[in-house]
N, C-alpha and C. Protein backbone atom coordinates (compact mmCIF):
# COMPACT_ATOMS: atom_id res chain seq x y z
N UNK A 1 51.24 -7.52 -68.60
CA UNK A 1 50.05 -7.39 -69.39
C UNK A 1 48.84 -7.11 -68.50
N UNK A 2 48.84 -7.87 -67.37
CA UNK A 2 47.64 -7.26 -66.53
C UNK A 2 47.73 -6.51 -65.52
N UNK A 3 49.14 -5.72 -65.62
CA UNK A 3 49.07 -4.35 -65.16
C UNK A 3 48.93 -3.12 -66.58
N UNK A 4 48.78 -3.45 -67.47
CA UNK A 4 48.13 -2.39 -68.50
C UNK A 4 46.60 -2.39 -68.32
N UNK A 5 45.89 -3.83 -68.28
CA UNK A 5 45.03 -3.92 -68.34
C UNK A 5 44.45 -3.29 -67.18
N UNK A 6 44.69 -3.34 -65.85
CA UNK A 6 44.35 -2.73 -65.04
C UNK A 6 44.30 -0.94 -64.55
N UNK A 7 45.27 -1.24 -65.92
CA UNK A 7 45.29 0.86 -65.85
C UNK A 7 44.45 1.38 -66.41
N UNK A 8 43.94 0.40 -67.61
CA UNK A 8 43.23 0.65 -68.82
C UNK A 8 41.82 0.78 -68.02
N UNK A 9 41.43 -0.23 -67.28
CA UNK A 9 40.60 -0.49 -67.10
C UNK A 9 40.17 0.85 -65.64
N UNK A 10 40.76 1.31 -64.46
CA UNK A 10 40.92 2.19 -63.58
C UNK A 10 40.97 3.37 -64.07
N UNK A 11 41.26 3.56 -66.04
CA UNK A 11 41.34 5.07 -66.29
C UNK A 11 39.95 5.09 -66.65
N UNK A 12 39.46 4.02 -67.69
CA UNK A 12 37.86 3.83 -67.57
C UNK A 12 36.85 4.07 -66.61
N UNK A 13 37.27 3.74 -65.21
CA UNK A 13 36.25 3.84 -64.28
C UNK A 13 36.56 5.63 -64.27
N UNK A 14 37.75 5.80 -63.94
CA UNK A 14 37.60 7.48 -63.27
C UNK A 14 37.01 7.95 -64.34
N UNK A 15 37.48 7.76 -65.49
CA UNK A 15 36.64 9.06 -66.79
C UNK A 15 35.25 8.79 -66.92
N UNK A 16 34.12 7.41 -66.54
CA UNK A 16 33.02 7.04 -66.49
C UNK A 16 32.47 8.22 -64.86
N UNK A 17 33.11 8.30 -63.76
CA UNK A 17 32.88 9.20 -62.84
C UNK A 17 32.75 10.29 -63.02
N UNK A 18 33.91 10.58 -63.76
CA UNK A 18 33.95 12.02 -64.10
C UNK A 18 32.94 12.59 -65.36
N UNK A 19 32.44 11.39 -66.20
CA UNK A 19 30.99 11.60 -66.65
C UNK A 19 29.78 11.82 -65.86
N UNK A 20 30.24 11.14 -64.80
CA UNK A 20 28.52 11.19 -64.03
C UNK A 20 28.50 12.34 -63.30
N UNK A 21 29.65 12.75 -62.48
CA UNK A 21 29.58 13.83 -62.04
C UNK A 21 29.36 15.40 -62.49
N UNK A 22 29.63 15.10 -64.04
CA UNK A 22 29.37 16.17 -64.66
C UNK A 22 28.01 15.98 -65.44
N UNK A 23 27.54 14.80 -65.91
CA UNK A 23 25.96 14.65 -65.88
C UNK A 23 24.89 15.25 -64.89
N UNK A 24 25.97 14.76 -63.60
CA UNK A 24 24.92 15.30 -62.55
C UNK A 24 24.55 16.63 -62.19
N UNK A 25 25.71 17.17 -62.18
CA UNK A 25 25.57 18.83 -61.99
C UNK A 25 24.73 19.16 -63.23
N UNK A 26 24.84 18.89 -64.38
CA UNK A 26 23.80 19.32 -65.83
C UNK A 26 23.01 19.16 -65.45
N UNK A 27 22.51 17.67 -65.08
CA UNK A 27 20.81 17.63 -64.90
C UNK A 27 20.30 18.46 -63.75
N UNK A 28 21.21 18.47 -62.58
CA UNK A 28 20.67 19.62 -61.45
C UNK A 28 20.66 21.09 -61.72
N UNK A 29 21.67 21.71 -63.01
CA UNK A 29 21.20 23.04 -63.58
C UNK A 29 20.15 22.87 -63.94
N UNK A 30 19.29 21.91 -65.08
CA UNK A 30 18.31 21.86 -65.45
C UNK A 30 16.72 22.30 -65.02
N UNK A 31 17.44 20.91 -63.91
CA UNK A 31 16.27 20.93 -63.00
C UNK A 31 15.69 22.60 -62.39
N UNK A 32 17.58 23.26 -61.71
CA UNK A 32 16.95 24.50 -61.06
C UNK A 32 16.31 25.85 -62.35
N UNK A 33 16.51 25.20 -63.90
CA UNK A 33 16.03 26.16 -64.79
C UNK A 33 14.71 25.93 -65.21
N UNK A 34 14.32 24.95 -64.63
CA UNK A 34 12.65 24.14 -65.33
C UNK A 34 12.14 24.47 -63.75
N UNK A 35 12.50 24.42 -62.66
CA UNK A 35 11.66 25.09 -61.44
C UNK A 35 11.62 27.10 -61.44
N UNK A 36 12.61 27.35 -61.77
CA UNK A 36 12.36 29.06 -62.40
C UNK A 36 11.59 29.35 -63.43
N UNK A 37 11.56 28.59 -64.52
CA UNK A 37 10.47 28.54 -65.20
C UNK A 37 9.12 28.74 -64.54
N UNK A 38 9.12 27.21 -63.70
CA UNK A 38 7.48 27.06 -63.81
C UNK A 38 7.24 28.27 -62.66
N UNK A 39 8.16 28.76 -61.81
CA UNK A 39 7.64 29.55 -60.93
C UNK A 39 7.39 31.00 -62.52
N UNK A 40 7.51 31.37 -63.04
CA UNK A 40 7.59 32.50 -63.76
C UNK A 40 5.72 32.14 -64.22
N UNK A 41 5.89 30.88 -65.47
CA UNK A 41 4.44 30.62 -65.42
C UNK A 41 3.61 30.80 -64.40
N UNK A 42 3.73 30.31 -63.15
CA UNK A 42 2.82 30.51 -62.36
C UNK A 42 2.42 31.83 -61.87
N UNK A 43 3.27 32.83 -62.00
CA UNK A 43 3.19 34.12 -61.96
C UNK A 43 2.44 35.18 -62.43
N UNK A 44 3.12 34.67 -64.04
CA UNK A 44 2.06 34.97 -64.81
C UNK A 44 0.24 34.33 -64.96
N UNK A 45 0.05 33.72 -65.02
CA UNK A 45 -0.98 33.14 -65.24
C UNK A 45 -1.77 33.77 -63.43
N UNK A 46 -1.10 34.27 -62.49
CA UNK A 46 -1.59 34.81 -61.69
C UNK A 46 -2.48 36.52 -62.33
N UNK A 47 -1.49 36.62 -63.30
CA UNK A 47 -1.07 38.32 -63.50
C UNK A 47 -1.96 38.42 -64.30
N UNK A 48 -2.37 37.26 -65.04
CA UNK A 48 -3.57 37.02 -66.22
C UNK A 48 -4.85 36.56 -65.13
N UNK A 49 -5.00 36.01 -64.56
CA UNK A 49 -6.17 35.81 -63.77
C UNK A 49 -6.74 37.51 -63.28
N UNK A 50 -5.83 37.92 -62.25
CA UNK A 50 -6.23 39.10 -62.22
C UNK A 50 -6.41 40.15 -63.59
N UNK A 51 -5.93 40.25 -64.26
CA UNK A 51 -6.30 41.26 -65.42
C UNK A 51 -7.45 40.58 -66.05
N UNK A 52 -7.53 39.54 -65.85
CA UNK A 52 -9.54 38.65 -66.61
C UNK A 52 -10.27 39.67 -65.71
N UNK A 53 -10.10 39.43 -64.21
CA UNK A 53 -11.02 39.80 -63.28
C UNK A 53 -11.37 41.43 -63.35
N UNK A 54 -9.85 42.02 -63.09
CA UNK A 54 -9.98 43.55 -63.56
C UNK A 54 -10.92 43.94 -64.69
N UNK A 55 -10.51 43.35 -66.02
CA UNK A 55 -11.51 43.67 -67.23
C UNK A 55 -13.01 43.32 -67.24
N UNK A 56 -13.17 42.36 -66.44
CA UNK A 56 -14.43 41.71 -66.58
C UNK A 56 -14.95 42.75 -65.56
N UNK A 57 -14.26 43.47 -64.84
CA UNK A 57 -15.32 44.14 -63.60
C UNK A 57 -15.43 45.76 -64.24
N UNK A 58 -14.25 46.19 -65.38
CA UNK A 58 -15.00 47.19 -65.84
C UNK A 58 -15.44 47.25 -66.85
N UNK A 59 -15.92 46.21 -67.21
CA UNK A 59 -16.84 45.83 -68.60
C UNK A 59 -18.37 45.40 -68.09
N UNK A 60 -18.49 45.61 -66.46
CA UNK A 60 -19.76 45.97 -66.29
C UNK A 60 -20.98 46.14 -66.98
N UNK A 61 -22.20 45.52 -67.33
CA UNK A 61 -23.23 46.50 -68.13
C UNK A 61 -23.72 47.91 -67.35
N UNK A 62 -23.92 47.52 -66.21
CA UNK A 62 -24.49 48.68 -64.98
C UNK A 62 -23.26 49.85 -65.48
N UNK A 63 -22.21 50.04 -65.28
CA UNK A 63 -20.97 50.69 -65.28
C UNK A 63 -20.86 51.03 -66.94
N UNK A 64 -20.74 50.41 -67.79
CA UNK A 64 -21.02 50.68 -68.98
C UNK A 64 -22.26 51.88 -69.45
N UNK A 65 -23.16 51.43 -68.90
CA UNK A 65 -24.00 52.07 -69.45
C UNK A 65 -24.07 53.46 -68.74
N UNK A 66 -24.02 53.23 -67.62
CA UNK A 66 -23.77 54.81 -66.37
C UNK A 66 -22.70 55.60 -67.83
N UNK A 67 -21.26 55.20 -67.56
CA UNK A 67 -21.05 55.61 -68.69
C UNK A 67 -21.24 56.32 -70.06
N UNK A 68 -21.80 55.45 -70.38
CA UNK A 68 -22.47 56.09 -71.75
C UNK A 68 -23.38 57.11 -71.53
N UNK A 69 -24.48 57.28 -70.47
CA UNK A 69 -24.97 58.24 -70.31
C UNK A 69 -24.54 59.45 -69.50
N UNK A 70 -23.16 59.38 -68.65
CA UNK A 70 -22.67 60.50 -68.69
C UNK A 70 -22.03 61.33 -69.41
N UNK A 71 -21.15 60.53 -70.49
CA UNK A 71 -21.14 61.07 -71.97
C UNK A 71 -21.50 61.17 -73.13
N UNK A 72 -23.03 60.96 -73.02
CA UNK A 72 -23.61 60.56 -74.38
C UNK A 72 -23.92 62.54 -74.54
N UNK A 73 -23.77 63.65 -74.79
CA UNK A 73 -23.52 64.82 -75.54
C UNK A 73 -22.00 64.72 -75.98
N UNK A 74 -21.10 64.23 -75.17
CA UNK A 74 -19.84 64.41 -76.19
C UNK A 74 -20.04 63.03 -77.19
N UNK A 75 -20.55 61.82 -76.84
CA UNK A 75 -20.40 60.12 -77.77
C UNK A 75 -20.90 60.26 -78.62
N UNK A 76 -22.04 60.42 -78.24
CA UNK A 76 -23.92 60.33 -78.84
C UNK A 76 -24.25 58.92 -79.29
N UNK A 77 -23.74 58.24 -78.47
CA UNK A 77 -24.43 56.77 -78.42
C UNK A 77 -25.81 56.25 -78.03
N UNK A 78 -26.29 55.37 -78.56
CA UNK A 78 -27.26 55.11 -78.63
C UNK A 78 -26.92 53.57 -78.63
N UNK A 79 -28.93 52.81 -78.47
CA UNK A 79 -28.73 51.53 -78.35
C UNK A 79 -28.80 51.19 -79.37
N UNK A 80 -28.45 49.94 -79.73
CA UNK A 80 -28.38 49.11 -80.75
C UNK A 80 -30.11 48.85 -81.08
N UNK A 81 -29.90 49.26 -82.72
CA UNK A 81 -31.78 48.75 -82.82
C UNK A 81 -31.49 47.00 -83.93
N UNK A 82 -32.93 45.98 -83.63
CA UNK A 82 -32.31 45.35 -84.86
C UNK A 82 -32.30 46.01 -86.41
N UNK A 83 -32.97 46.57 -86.36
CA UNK A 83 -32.98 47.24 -88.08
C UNK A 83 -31.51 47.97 -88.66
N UNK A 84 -30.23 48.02 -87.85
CA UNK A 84 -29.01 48.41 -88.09
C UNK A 84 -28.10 47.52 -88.53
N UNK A 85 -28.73 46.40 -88.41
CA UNK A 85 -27.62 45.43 -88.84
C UNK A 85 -28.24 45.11 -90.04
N UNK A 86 -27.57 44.30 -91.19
CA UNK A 86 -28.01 43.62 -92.39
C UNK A 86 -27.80 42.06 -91.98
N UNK A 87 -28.08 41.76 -93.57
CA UNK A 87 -28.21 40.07 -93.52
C UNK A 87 -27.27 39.61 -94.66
N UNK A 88 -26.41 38.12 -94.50
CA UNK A 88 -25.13 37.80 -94.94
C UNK A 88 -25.56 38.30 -96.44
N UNK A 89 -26.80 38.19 -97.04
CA UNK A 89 -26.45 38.00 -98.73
C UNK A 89 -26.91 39.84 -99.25
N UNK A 90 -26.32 40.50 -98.31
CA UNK A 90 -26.51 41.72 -98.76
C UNK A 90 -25.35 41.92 -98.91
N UNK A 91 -23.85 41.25 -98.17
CA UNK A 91 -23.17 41.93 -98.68
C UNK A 91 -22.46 41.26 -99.55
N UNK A 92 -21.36 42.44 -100.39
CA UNK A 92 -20.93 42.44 -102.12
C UNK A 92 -19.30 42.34 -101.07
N UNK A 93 -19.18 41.02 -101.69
CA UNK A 93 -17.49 41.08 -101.61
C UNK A 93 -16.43 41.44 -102.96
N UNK A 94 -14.94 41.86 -102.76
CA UNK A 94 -14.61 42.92 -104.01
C UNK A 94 -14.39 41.21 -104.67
N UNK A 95 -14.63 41.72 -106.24
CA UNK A 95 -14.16 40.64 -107.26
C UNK A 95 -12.42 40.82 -107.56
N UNK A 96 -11.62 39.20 -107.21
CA UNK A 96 -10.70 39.05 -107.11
C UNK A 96 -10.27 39.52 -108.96
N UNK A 97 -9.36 40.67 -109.24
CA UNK A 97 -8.79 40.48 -110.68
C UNK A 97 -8.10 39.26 -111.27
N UNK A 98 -8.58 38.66 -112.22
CA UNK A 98 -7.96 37.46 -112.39
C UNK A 98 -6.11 37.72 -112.81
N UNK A 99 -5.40 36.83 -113.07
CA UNK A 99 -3.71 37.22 -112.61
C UNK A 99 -3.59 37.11 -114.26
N UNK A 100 -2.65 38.09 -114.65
CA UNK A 100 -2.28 38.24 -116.04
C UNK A 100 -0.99 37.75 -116.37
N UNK A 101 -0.61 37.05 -117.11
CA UNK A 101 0.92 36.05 -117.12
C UNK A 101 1.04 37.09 -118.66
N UNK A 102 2.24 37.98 -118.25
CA UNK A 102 2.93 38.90 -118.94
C UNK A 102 3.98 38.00 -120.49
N UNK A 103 4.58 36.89 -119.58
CA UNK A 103 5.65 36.41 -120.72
C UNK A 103 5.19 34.89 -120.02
N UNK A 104 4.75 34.34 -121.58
CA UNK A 104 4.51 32.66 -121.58
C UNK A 104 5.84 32.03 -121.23
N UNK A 105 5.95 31.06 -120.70
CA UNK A 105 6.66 30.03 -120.50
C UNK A 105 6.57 28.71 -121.33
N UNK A 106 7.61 28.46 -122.28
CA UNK A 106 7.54 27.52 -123.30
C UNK A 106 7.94 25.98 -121.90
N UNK A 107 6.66 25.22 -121.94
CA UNK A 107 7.60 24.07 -121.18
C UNK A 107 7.39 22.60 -122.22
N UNK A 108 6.94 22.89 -123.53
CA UNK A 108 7.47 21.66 -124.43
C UNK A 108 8.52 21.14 -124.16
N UNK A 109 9.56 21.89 -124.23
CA UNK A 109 10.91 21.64 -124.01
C UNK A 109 11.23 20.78 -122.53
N UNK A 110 10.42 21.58 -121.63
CA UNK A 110 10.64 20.39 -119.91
C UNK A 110 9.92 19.01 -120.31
N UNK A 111 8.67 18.94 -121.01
CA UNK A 111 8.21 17.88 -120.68
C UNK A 111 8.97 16.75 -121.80
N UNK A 112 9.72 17.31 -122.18
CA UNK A 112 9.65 16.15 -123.42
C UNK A 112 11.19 15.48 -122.80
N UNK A 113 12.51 16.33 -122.10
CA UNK A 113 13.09 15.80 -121.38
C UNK A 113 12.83 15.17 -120.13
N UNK A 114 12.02 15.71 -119.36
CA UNK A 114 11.58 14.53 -118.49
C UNK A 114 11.07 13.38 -118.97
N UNK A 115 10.18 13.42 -120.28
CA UNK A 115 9.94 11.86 -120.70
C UNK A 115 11.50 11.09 -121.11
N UNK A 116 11.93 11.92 -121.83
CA UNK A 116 13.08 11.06 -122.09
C UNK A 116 14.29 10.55 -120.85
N UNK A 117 14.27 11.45 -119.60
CA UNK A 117 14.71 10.95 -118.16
C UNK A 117 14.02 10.24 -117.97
N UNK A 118 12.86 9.81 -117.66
CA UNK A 118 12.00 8.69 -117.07
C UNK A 118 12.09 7.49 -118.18
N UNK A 119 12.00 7.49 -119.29
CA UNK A 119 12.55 6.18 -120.01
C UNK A 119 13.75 5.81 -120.06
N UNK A 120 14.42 6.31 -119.28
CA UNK A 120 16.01 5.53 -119.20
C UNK A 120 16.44 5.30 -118.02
């Protein structure tokens, strides 16, 4: 009897090993898929820093406006005056059509069985 028990107990330990060892390798894939990750984020967010910087440097006003006045006969841009803009209660938003219910729905009939489900 306590050589079963001892087999029982020795097949327990190896198959508890052979859990950990295969835990372990999982969590160390993990690990090397959450450090490829963050290197990718960090990459990006490089790739986005520079493209802020890029845009922000040709969104210039000096450069902008050079711009505009080397093509203002083909643009014909001009500056902004305030008298071009309006004010919120000028404008007319469209009136929503109200919704037309084609075929009524009789629900006498629902409510009066749900009363009679709820009293029993």
């Amino acid at each position: 009897m306590k050589s079963l028990l001892y087999a029982i107990t020795a097949l327990a330990v190896f198959g508890l090993a052979f859990w950990a060892y295969r835990e372990n390798y999982a969590t160390q894939q993990v690990l090397k898929e959450t450090r490829s990750l963050q290197r990718e984020i960090g990459a990006a967010q490089v790739r986005i820093s520079v493209l802020r910087a890029e845009w922000a440097y040709l969104n210039r006003p000096d450069r902008l406006l050079e711009l505009a006045e080397l093509n203002f006969e083909r643009l014909g841009l001009l500056p902004l005056r305030p008298d071009q803009f309006g004010r919120v209660d000028e404008v007319t938003y469209p009136v929503q059509p109200a919704l037309q219910i084609s075929e009524g729905v009789d629900v006498s009939g629902l409510n009066a069985r749900r009363t009679e489900e709820a009293s029993q």
